[in-house]
Protein backbone atom coordinates (compact mmCIF):
# COMPACT_ATOMS: atom_id res chain seq x y z
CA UNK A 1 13.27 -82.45 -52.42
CA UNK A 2 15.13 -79.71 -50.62
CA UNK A 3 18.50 -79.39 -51.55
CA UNK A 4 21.30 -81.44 -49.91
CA UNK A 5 23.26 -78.88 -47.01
CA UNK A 6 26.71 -77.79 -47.79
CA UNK A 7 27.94 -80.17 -44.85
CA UNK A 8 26.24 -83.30 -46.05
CA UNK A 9 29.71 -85.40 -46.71
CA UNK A 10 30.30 -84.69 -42.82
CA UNK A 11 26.72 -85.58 -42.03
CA UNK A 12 27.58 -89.08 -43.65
CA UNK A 13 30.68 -90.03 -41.78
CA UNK A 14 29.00 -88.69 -38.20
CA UNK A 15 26.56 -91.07 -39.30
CA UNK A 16 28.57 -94.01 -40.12
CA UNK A 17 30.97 -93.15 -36.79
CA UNK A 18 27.96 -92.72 -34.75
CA UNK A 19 26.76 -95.82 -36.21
CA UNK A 20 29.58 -97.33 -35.05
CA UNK A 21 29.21 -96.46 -31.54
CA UNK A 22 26.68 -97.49 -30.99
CA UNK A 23 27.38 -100.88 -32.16
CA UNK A 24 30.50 -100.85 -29.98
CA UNK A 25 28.12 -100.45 -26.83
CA UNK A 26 25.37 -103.12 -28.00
CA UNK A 27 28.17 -105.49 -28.27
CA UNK A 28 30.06 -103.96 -24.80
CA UNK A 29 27.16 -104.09 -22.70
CA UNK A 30 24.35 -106.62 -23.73
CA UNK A 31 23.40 -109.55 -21.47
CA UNK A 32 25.38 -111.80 -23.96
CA UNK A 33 28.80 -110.74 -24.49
CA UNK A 34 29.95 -113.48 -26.43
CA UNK A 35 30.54 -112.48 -30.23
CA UNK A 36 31.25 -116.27 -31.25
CA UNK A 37 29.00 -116.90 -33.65
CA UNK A 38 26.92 -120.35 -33.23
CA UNK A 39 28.64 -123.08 -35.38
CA UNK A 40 26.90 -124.18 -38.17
CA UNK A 41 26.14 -128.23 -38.50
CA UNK A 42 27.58 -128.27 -42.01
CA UNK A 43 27.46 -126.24 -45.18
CA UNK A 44 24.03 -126.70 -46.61
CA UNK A 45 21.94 -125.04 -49.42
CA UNK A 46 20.13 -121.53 -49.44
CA UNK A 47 17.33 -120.63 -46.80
CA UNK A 48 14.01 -122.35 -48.06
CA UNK A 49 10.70 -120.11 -48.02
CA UNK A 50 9.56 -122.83 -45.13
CA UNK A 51 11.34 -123.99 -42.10
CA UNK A 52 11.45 -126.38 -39.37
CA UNK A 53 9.73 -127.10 -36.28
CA UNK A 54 9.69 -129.54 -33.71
CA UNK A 55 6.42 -131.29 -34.47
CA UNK A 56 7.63 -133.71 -37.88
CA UNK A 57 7.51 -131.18 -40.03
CA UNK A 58 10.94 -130.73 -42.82
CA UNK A 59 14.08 -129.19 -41.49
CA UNK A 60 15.37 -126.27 -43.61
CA UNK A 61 18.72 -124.29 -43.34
CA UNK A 62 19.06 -120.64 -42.41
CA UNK A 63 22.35 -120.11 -44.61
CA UNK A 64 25.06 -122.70 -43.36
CA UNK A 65 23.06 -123.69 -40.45
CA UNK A 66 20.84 -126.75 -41.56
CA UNK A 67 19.15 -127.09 -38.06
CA UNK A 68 17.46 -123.66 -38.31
CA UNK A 69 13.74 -123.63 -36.67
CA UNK A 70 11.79 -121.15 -34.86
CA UNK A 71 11.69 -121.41 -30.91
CA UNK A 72 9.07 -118.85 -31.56
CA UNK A 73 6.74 -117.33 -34.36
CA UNK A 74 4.29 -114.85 -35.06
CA UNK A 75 1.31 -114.21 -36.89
CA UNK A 76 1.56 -110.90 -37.07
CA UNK A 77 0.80 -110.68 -40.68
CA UNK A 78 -2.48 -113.06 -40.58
CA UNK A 79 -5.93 -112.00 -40.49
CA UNK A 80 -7.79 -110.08 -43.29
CA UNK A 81 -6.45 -107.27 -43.01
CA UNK A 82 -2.63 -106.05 -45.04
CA UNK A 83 0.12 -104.90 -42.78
CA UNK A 84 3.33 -103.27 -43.29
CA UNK A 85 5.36 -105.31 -41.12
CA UNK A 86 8.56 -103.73 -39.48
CA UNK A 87 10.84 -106.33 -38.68
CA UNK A 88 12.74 -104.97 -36.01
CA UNK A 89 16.14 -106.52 -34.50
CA UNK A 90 16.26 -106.82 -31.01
CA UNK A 91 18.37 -108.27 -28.60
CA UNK A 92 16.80 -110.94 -26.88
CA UNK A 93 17.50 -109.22 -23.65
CA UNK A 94 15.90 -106.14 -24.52
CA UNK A 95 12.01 -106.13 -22.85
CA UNK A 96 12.36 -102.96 -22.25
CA UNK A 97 13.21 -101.15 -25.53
CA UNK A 98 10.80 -103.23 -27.03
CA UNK A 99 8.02 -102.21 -24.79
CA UNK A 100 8.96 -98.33 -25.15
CA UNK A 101 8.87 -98.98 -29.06
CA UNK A 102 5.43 -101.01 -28.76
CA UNK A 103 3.51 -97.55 -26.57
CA UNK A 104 5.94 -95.11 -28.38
CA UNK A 105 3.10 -94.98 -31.25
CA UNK A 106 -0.94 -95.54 -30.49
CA UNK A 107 -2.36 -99.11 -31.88
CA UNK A 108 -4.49 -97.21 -33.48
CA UNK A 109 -2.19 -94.89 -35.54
CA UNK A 110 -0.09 -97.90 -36.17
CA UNK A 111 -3.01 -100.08 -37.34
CA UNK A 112 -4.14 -96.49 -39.57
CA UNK A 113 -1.00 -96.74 -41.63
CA UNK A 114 -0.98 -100.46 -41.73
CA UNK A 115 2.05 -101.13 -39.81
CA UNK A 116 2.82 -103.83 -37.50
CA UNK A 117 5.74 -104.24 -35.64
CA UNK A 118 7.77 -107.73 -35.01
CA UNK A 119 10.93 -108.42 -33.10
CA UNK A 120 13.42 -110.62 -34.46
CA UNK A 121 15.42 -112.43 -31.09
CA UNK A 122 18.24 -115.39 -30.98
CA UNK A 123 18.74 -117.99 -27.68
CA UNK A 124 19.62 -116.44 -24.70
CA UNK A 125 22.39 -117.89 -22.22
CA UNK A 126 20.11 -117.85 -19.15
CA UNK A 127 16.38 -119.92 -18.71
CA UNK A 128 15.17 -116.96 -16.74
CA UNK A 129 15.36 -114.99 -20.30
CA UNK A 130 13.77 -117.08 -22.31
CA UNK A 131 10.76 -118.05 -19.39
CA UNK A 132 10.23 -114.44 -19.44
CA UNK A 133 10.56 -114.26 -23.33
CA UNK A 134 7.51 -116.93 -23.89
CA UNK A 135 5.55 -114.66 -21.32
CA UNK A 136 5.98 -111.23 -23.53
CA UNK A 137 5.49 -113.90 -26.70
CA UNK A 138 2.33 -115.22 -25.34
CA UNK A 139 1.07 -111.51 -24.12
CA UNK A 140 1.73 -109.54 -28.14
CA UNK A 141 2.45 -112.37 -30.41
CA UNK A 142 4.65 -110.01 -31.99
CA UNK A 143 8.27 -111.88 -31.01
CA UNK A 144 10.28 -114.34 -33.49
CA UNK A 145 12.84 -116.68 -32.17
CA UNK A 146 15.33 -118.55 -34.12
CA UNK A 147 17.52 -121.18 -32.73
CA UNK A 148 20.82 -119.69 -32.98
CA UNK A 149 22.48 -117.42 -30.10
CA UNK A 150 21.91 -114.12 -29.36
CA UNK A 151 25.29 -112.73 -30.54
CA UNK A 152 26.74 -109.58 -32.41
CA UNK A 153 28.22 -112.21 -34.63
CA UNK A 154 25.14 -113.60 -35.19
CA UNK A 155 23.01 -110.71 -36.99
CA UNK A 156 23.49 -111.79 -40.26
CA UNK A 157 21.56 -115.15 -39.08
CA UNK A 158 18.80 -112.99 -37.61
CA UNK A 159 18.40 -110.82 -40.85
CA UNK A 160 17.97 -113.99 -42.67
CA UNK A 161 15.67 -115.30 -40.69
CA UNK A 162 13.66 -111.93 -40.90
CA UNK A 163 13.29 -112.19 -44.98
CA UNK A 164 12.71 -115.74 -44.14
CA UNK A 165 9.85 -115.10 -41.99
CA UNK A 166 8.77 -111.91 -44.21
CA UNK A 167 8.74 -113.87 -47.19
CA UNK A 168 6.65 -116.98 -45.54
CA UNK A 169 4.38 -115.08 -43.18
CA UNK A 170 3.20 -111.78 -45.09
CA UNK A 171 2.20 -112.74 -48.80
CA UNK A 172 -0.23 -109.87 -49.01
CA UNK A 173 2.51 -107.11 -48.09
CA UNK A 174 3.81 -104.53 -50.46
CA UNK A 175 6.50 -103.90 -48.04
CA UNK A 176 8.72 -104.90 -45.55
CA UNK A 177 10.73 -102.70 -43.04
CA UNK A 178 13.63 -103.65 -41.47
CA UNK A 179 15.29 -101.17 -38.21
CA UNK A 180 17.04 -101.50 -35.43
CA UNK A 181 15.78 -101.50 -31.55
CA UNK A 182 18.18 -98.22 -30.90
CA UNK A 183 16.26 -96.04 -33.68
CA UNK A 184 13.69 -93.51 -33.41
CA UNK A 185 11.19 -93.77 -36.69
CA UNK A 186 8.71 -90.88 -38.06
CA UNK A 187 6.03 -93.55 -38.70
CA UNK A 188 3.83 -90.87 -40.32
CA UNK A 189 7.11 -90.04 -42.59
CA UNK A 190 7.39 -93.60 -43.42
CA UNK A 191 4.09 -94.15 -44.56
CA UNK A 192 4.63 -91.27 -46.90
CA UNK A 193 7.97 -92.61 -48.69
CA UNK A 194 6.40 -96.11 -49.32
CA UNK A 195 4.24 -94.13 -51.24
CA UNK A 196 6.76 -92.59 -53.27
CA UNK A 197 5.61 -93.52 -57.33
CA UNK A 198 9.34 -93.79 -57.36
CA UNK A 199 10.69 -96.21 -55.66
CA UNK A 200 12.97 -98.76 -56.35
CA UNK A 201 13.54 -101.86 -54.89
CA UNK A 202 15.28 -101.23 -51.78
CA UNK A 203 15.03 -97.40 -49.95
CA UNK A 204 17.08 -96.21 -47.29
CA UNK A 205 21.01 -94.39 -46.50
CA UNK A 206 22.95 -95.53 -49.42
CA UNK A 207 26.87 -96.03 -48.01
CA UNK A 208 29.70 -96.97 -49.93
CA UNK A 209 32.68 -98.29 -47.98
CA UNK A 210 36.07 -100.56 -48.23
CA UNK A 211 36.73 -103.35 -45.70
CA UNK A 212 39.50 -102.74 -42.91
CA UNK A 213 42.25 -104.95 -43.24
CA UNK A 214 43.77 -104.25 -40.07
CA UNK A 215 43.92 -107.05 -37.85
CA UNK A 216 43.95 -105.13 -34.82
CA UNK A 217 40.88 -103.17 -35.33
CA UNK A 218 37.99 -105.10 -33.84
CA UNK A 219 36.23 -105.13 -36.93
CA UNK A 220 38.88 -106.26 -39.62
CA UNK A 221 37.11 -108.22 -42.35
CA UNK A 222 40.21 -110.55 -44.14
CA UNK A 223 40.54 -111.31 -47.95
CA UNK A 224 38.99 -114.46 -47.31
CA UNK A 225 36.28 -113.22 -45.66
CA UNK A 226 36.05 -110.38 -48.67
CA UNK A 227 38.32 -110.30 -51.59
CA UNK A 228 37.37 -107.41 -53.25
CA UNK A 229 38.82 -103.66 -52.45
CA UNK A 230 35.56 -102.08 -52.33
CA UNK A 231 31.95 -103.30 -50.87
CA UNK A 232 29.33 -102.74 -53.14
CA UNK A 233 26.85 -100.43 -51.94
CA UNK A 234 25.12 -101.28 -49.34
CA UNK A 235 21.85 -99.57 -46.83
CA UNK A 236 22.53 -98.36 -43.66
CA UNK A 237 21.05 -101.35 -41.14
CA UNK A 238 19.27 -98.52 -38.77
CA UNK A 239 16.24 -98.66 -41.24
CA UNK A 240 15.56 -99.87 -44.71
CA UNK A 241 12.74 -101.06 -46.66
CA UNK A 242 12.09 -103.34 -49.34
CA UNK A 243 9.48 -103.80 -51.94
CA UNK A 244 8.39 -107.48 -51.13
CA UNK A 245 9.11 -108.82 -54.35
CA UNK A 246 12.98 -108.46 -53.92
CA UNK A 247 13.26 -110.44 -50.29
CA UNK A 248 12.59 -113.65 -52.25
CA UNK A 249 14.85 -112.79 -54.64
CA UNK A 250 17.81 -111.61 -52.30
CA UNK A 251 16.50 -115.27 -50.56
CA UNK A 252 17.62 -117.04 -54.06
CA UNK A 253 21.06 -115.76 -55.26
CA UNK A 254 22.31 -117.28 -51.61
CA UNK A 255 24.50 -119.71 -53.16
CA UNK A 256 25.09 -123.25 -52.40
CA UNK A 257 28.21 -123.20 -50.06
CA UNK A 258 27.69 -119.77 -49.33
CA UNK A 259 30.68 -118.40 -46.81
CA UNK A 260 29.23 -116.73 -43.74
CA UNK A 261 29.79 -113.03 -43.74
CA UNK A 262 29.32 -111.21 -40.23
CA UNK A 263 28.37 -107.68 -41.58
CA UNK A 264 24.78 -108.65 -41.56
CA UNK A 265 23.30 -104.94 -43.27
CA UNK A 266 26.84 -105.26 -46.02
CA UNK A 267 25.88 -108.46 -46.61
CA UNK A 268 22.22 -108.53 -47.41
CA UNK A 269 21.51 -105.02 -48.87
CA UNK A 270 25.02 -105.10 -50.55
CA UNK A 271 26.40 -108.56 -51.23
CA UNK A 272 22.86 -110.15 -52.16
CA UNK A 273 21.57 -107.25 -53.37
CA UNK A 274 23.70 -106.61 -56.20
CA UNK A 275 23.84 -110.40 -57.09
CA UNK A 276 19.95 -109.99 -57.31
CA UNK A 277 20.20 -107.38 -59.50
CA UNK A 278 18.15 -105.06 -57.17
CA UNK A 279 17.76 -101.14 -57.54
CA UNK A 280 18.34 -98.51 -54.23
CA UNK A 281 16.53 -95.21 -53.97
CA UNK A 282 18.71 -93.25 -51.73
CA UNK A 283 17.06 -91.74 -48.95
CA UNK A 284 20.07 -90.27 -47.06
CA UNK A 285 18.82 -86.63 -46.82
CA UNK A 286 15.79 -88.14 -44.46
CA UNK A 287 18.17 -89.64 -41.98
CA UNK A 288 19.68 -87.84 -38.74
CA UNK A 289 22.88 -88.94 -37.76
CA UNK A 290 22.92 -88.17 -33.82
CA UNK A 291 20.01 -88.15 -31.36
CA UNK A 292 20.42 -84.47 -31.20
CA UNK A 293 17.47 -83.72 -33.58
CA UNK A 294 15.19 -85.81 -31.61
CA UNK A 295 16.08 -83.55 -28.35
CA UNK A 296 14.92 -80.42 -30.02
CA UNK A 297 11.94 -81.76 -31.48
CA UNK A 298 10.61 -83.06 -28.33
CA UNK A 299 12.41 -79.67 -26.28
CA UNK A 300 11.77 -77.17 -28.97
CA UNK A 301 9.39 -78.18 -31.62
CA UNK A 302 12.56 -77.93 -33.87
CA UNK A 303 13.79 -80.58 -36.48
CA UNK A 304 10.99 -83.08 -36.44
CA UNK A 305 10.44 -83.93 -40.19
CA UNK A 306 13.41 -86.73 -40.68
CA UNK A 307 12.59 -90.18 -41.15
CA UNK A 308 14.50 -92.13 -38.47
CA UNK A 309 17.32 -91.02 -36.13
CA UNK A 310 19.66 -92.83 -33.33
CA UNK A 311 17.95 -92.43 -29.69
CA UNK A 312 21.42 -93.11 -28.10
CA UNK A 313 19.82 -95.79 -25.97
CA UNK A 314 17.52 -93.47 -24.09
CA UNK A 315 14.13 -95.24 -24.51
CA UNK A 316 12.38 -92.48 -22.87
CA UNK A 317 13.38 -90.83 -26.05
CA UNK A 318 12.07 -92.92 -28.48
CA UNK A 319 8.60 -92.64 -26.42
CA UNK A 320 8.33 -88.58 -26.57
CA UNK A 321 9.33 -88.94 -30.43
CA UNK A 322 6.92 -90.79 -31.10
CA UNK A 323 3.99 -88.73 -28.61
CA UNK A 324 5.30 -85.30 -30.02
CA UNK A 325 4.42 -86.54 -33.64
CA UNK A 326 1.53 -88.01 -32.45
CA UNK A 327 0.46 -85.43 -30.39
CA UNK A 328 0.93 -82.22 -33.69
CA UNK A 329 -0.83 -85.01 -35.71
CA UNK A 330 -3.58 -84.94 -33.71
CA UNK A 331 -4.07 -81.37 -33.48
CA UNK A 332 -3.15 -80.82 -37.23
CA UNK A 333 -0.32 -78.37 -36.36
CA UNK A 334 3.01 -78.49 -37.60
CA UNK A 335 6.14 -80.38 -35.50
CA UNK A 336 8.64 -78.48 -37.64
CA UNK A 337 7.76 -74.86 -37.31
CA UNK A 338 11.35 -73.58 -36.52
CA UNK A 339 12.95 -75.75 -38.78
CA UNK A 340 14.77 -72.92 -41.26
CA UNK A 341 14.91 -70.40 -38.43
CA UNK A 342 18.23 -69.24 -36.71
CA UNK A 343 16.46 -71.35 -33.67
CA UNK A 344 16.56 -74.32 -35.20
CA UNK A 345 20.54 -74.16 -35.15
CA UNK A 346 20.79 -72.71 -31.87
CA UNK A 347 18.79 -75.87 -30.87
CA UNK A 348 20.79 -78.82 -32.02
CA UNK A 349 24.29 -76.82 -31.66
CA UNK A 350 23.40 -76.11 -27.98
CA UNK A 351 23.09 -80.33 -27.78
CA UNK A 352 25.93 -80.94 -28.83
CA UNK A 353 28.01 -78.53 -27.00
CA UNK A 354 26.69 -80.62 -24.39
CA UNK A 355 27.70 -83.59 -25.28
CA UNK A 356 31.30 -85.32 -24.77
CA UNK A 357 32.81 -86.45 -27.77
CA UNK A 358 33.11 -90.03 -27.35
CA UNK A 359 29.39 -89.80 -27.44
CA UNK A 360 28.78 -88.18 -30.44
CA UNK A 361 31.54 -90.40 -32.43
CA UNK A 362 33.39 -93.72 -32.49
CA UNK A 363 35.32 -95.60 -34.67
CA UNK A 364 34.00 -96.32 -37.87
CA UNK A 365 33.21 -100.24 -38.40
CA UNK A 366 34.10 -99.64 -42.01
CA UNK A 367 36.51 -97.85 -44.17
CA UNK A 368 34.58 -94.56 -46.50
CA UNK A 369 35.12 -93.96 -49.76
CA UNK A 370 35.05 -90.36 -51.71
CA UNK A 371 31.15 -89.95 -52.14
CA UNK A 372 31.94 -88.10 -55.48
């Protein structure tokens, strides 16, 4: 591994501020605005390996929500062959983005390196959506629905439901990868770190953080939410994955009367994590914190070889990603040629000179500790 860059503690808080910002605009401008989270019937008892559905069949609870079922599933892990499925979480409004990430890489290239992709969606507020959600369901068979509402509040019910559905639906997988709808992914750089000899249960941008306990900042976490000082460490939610024998067992340590805890990526990769005893190989030298890099790899050639970066909601982005690696794939020639040349600098400094600074920062969601 190259060694880390002189800068790299600044790389990590752009990345957890531009994190941040992004999460601020997902929450600003989706089609559901409402950050209520659905109300649970009563406290029930961890997520079962098997849920409901309307046909007779047992109810079983998705963490304090003991109505749980699937509007929609997918089989996107049958058939003979063994797929890497990436679990991606969308918002249920979002055809778009998930039809720029379904042509940003070839079927074929996808189907190559064994990877499938599947969208994890809540309820929308309007019948339009969800009419129009069956139609893209019935066309790819690649959506999952649960029956809680689409809301920002809500994630941590959605990345339950996508270990429940991992853990159910793909027996044969060695891994499962979870990302956002907002990231760009090196799908060919992927492939290569699941198959690292190395790695440990869970891979991805290792953070450590402390709750804010201001109750004016719009994400304040209280004591009773979180007790402790310090979160345990925890993955970055843009992309993670996990060696399929520790989703089950994240699945198990949810305890009884577990208290619902909002920061869905804190809670799963850090709170269950640890609980389950799991292991993280850290993979924060392969992550981009701005969608600068992706601009000068598809402009310039320039700064190609990271594993996933933030497309800044420009979906036309994510697309020539995706065809530029494709494309110097193809033709065996390398995407990164510039990469330690003075061009390669002039490249991504010349972005963000361009850039205004509200849209290269926000506020941080969490507090950072000293990485030493």
């Amino acid at each position: 591994m190259a060694p880390r860059p002189p800068s790299w503690r600044y790389e990590i808080v752009m990345f957890l501020a531009v994190s941040t910002s992004f999460l601020v605009l997902f929450d600003a401008f989706s089609a559901d605005r409402d950050t209520r989270r659905s109300a649970p019937m009563r406290p029930g008892p961890a997520p079962m390996l098997t849920t409901s559905t309307t046909d007779g069949r047992r109810r079983r609870p998705l963490l304090d929500l003991n109505g749980f079922e699937y509007v929609i599933d997918s089989g996107a892990c049958d058939g003979p062959r063994r797929h890497t499925p990436i679990v991606v979480h969308s918002h249920v409004g979002h055809f778009e983005r998930r039809r720029a990430i379904r042509q940003s890489y070839p079927r074929t290239v996808l189907d190559r390196l064994g990877f499938r992709h599947v969208f994890m969606v809540g309820l929308p507020s309007s019948g339009d959506l969800q009419a129009r959600l069956l139609r893209e369901s019935s066309r790819h068979g690649d959506v999952v629905q649960g029956n809680f509402r689409e809301a920002y509040r809500n994630l941590t019910y959605k990345h339950a439901m996508g270990l429940t559905w991992f853990a159910k639906r793909c027996p044969r997988s060695d891994y499962m990868v979870k990302m956002d709808d907002d990231i760009a992914v090196n799908v060919f750089k992927l492939n290569a770190v699941l198959g690292r000899a190395g790695n440990r249960d869970l891979a991805g941008c290792v953070i450590a953080a402390k709750p804010i306990r201001d109750e004016s900042n719009k994400w304040y976490v209280s004591r009773a939410e979180f007790a402790g000082d310090a979160y345990p460490p925890f993955l970055s939610g843009w992309l993670y994955a996990a060696r399929a024998a520790s989703v089950p067992r994240m699945l198990r340590v949810i305890g009884e009367n577990e208290k619902y805890f909002w920061i869905d990526d804190l809670y799963v990769t850090g709170i269950l994590a640890e609980r389950a005893g799991l292991a993280f190989t850290d993979l924060r030298p392969d992550f981009e914190t701005d969608p600068g890099p992706i601009h000068c790899c598809v402009h310039k050639r320039q700064r190609c070889d990271f594993l996933a970066a933030p497309t800044g909601d420009d979906d036309t982005l994510l697309q020539q990603y995706a065809e530029q690696l494709t494309r110097c794939r193809a033709t065996n020639s390398s995407c990164d040629a510039f990469r330690k040349s003075k061009l390669h600098h002039n490249c991504l400094d010349l972005w963000k000179k361009k850039q205004p600074l509200d849209a290269r920062m926000g506020r941080p969601s969490i507090e950072i500790l000293n990485w030493n």
